[in-house]
N, C-alpha and C. Protein backbone atom coordinates (compact mmCIF):
# COMPACT_ATOMS: atom_id res chain seq x y z
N UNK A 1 87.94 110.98 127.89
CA UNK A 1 86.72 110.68 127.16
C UNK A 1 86.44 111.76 126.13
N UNK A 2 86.64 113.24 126.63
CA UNK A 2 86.66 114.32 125.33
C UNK A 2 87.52 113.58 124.38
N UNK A 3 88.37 113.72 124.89
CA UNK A 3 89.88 113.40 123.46
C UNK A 3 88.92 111.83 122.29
N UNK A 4 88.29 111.21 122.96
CA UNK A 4 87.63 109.75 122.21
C UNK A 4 86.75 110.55 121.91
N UNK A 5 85.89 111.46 122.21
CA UNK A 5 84.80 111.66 121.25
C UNK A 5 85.22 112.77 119.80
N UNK A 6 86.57 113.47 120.47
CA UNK A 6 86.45 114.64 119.34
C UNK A 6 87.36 113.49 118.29
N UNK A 7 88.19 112.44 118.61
CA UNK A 7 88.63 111.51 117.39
C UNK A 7 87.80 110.70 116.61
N UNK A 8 86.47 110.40 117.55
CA UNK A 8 85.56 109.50 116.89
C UNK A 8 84.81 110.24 115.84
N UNK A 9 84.62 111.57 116.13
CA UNK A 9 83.86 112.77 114.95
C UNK A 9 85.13 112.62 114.39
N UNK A 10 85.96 113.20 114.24
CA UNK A 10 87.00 113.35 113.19
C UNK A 10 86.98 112.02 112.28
N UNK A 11 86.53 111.08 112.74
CA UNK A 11 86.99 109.30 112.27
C UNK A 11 85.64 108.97 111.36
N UNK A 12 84.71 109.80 111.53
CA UNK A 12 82.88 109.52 111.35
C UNK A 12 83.14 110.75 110.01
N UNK A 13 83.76 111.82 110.03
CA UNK A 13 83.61 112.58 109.24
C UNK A 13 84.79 112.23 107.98
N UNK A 14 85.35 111.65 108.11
CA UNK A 14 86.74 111.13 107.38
C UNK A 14 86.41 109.59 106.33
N UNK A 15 85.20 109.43 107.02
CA UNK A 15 84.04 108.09 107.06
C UNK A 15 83.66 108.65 105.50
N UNK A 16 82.50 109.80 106.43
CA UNK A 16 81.28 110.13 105.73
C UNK A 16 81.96 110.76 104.55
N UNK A 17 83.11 111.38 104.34
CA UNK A 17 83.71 112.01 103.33
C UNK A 17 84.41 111.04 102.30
N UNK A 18 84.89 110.03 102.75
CA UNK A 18 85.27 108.54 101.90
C UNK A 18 83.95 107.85 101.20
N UNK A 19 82.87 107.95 101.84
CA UNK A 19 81.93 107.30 101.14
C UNK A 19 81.11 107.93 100.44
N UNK A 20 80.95 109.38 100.33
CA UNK A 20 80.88 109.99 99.23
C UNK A 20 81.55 110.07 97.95
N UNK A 21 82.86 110.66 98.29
CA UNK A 21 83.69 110.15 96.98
C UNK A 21 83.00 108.99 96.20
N UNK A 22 83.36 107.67 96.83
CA UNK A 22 82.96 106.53 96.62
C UNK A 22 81.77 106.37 95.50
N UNK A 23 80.66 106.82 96.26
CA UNK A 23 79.68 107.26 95.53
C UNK A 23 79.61 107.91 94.30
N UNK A 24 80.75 108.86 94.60
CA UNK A 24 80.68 109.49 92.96
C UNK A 24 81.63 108.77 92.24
N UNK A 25 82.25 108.11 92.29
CA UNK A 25 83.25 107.55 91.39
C UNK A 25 82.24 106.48 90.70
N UNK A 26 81.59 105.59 91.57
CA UNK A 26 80.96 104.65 91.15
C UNK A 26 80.11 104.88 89.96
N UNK A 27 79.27 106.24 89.93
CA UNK A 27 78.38 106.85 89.21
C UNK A 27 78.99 107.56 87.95
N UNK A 28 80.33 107.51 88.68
CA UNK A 28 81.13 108.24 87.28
C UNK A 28 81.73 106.68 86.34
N UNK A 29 82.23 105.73 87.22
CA UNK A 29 82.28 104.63 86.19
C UNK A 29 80.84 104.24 85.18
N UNK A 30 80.12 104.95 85.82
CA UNK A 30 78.61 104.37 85.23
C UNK A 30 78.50 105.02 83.40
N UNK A 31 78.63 106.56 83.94
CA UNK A 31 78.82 107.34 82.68
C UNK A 31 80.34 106.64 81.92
N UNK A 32 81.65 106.09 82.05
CA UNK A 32 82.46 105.62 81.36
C UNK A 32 81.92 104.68 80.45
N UNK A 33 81.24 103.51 81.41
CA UNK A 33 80.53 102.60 80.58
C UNK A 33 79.50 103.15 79.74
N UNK A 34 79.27 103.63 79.76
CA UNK A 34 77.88 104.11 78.72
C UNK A 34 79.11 105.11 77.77
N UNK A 35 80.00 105.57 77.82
CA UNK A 35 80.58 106.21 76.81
C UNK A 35 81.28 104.95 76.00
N UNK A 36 81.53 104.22 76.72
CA UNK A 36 82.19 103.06 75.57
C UNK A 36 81.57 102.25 75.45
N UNK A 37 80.12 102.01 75.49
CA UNK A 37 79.26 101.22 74.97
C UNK A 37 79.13 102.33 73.51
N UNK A 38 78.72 103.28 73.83
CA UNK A 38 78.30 104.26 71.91
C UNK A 38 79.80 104.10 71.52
N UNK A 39 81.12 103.82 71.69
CA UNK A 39 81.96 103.65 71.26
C UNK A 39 82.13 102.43 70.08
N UNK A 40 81.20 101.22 71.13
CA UNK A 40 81.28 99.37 70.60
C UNK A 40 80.41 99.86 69.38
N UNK A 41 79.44 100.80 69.23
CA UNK A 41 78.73 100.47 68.47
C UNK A 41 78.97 100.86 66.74
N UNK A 42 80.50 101.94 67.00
CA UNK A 42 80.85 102.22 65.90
C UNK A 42 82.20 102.35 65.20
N UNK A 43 83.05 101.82 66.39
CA UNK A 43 84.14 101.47 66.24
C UNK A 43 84.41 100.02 65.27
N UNK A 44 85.32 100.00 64.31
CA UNK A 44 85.44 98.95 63.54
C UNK A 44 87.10 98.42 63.84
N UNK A 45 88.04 99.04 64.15
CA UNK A 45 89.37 99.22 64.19
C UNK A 45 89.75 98.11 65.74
N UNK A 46 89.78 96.80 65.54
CA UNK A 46 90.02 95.55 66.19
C UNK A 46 90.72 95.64 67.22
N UNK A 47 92.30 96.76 67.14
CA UNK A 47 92.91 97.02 68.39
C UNK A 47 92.56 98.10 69.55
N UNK A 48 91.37 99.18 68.22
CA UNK A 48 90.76 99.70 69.76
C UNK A 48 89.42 99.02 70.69
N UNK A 49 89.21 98.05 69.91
CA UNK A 49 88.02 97.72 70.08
C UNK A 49 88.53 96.22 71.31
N UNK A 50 89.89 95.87 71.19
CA UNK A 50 90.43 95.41 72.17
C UNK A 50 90.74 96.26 73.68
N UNK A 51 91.28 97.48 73.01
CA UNK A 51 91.25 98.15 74.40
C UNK A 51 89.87 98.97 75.17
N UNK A 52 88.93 98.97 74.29
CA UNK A 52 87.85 98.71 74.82
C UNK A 52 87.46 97.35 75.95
N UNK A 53 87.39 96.70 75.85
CA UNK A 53 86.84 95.56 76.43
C UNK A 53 88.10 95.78 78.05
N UNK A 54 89.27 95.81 77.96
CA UNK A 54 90.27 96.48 78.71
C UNK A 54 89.52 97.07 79.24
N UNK A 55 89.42 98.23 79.00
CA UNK A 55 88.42 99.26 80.07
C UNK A 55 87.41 98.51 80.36
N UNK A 56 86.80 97.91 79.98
CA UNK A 56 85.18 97.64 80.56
C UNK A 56 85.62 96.36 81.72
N UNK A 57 86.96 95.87 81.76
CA UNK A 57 86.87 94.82 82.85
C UNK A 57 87.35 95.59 83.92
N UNK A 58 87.78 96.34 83.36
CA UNK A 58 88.84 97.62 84.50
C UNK A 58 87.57 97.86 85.28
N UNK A 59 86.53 98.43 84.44
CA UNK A 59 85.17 99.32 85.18
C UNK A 59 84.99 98.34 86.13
N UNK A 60 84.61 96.78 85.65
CA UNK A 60 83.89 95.88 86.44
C UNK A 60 85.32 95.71 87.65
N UNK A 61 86.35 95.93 87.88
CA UNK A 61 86.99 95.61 88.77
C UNK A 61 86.91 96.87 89.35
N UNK A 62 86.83 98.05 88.90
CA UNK A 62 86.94 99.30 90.41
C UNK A 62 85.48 99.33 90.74
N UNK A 63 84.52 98.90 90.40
CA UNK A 63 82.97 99.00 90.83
C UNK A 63 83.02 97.77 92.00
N UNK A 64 83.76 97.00 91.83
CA UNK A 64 84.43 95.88 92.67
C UNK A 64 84.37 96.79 94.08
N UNK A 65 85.49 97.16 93.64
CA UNK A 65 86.51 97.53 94.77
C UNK A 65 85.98 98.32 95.10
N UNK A 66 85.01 99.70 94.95
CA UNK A 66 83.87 100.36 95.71
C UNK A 66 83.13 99.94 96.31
N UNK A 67 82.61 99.09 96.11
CA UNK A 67 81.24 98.30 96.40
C UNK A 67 82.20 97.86 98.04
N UNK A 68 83.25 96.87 97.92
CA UNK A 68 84.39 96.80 99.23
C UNK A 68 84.71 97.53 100.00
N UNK A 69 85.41 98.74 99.46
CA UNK A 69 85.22 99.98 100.33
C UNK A 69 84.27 100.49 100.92
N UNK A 70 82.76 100.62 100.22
CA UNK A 70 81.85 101.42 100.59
C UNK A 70 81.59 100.21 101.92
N UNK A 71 81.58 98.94 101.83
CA UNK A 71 81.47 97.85 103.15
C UNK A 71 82.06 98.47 104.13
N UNK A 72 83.40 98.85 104.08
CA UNK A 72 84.29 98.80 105.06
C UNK A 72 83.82 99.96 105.83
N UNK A 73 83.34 101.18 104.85
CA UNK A 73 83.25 102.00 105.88
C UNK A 73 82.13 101.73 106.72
N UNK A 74 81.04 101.02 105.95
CA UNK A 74 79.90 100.53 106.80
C UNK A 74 80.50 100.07 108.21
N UNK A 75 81.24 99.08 108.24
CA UNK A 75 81.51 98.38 108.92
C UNK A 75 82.34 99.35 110.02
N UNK A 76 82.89 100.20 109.33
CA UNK A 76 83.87 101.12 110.52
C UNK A 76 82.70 101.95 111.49
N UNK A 77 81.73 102.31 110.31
CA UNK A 77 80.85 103.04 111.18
C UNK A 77 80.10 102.26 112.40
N UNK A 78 79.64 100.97 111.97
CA UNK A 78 78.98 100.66 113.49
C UNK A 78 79.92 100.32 114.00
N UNK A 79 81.34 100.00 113.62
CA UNK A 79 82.53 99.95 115.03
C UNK A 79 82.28 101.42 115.80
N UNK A 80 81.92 102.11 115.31
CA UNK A 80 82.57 103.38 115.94
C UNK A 80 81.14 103.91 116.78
N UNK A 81 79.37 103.06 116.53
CA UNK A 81 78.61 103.47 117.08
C UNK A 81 78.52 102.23 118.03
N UNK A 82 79.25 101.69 118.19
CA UNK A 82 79.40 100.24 119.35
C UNK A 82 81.00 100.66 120.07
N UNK A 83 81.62 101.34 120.02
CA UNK A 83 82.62 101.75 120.64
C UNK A 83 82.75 101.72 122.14
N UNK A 84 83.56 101.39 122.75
CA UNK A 84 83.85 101.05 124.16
C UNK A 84 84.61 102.05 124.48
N UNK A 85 83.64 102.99 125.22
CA UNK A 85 84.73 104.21 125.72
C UNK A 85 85.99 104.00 126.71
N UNK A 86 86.11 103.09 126.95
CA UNK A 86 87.12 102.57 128.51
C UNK A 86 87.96 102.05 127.55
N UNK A 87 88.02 101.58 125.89
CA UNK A 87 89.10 101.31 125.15
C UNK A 87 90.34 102.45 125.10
N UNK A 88 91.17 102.14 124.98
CA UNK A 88 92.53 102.86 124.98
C UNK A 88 92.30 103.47 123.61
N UNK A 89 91.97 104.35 123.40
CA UNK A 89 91.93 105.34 121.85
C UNK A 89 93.26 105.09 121.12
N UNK A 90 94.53 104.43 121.53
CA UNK A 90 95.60 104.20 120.67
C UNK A 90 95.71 102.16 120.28
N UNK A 91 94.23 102.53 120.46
CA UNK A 91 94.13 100.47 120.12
C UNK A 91 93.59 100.01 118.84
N UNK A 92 92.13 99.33 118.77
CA UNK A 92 91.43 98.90 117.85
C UNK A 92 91.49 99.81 116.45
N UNK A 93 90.46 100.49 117.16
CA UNK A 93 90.13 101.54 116.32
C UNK A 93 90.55 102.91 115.27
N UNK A 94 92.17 103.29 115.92
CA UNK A 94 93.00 103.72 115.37
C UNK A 94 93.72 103.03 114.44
N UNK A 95 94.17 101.35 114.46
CA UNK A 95 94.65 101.19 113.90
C UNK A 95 93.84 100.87 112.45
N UNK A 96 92.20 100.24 112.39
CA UNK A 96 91.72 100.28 112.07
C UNK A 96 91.80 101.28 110.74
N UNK A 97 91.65 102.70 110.85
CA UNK A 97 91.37 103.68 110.58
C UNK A 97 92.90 103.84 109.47
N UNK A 98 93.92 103.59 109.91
CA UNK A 98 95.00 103.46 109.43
C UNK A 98 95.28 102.71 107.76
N UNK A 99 94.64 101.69 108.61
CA UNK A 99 94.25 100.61 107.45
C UNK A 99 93.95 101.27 106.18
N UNK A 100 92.25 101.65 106.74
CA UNK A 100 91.32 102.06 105.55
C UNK A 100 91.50 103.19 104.69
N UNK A 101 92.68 103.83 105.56
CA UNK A 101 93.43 105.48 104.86
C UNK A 101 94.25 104.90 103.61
N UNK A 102 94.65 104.48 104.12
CA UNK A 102 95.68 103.90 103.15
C UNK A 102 95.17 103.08 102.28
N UNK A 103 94.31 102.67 102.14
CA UNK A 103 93.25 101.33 101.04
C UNK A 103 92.76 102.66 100.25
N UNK A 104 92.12 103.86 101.02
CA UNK A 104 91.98 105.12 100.36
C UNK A 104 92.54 105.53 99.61
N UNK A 105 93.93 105.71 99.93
CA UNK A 105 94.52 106.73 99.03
C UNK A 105 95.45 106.01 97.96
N UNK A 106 95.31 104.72 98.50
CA UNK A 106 95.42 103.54 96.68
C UNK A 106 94.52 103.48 96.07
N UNK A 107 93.31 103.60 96.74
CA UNK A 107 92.10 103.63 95.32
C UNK A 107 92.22 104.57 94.64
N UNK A 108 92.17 105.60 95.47
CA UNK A 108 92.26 107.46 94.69
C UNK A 108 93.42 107.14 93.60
N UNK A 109 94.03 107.12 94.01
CA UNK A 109 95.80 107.27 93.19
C UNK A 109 95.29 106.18 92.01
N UNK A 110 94.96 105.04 92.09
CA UNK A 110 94.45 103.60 90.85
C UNK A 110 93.03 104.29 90.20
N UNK A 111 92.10 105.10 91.04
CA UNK A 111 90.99 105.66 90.44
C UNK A 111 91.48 106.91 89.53
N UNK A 112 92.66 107.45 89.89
CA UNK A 112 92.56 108.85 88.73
C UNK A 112 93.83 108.24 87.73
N UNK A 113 94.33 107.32 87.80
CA UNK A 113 95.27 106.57 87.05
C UNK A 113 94.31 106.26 85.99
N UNK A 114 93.23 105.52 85.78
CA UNK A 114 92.25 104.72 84.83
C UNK A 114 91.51 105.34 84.59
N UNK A 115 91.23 106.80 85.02
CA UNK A 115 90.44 108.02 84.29
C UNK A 115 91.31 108.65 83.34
N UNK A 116 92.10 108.62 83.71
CA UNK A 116 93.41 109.54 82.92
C UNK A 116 93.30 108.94 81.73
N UNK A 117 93.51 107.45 81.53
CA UNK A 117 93.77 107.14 80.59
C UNK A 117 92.35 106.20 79.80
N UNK A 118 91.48 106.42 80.23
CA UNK A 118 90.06 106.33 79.60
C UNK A 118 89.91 107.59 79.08
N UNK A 119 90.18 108.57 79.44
CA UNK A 119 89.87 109.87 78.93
C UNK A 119 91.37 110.16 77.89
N UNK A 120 92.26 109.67 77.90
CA UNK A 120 93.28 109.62 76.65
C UNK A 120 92.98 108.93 75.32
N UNK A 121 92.11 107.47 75.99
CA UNK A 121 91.57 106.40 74.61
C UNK A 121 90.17 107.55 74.34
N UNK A 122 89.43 108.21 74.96
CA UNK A 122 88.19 109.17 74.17
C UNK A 122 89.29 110.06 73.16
N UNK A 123 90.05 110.53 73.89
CA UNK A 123 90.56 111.34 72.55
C UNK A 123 91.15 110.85 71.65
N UNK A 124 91.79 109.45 71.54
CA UNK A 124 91.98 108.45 70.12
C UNK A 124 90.88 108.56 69.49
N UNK A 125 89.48 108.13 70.32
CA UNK A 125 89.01 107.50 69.55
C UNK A 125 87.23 107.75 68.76
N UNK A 126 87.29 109.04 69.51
CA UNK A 126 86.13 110.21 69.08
C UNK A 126 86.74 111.19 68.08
């Protein structure tokens, strides 16, 4: 029962540290959009003004996919405050956790991929 509670903190803090990020990314797509909105407004040049709109569906699809994530962890968390201590700690819940690591560290890796290169089109295009 120690060994399930010191994994369930480790699992709650791995949680609470994913949905922060989360949080800030979301807030940071917020500031993207507002940088390429003063962009629409003075840009005349048709092919950047195409890859504009590019980014802005991009934004609306990783604000997506936060909004999903930030669920999941919801959802992990009351798994983990409804937890059945008599469960085998190498069952549900581990694999669970597995899952959502890995959904993690494709967002991260797709989230600093589309910063990179939002912040390559600012330097085209400022």
């Amino acid at each position: 029962m120690q060994t399930k509670l010191m994994y369930l903190s480790d699992l709650r803090f791995n949680i609470d540290t994913w949905k922060r990020e989360l949080r800030f990314h979301f807030n940071e797509m917020d500031t993207f959009e507002e940088k390429l909105e003063e962009i629409v407004q003075r840009e005349q040049d048709p092919i950047n003004l195409i890859k504009l709109e590019v980014f802005q569906n991009r934004i609306m699809i990783e604000k997506d996919a936060i909004s999903k994530l930030l669920h999941r962890c919801r959802n992990k968390i009351a798994n983990i405050n409804n937890v059945d201590f008599n469960e085998n700690i190498d069952g549900r819940l581990q694999n669970e956790q597995r899952t959502l690591k890995e959904d993690m560290r494709t967002y991260i890796k797709l989230h600093y991929d589309l910063k990179e290169e939002m912040m390559d089109y600012f330097l085209e295009v400022l």
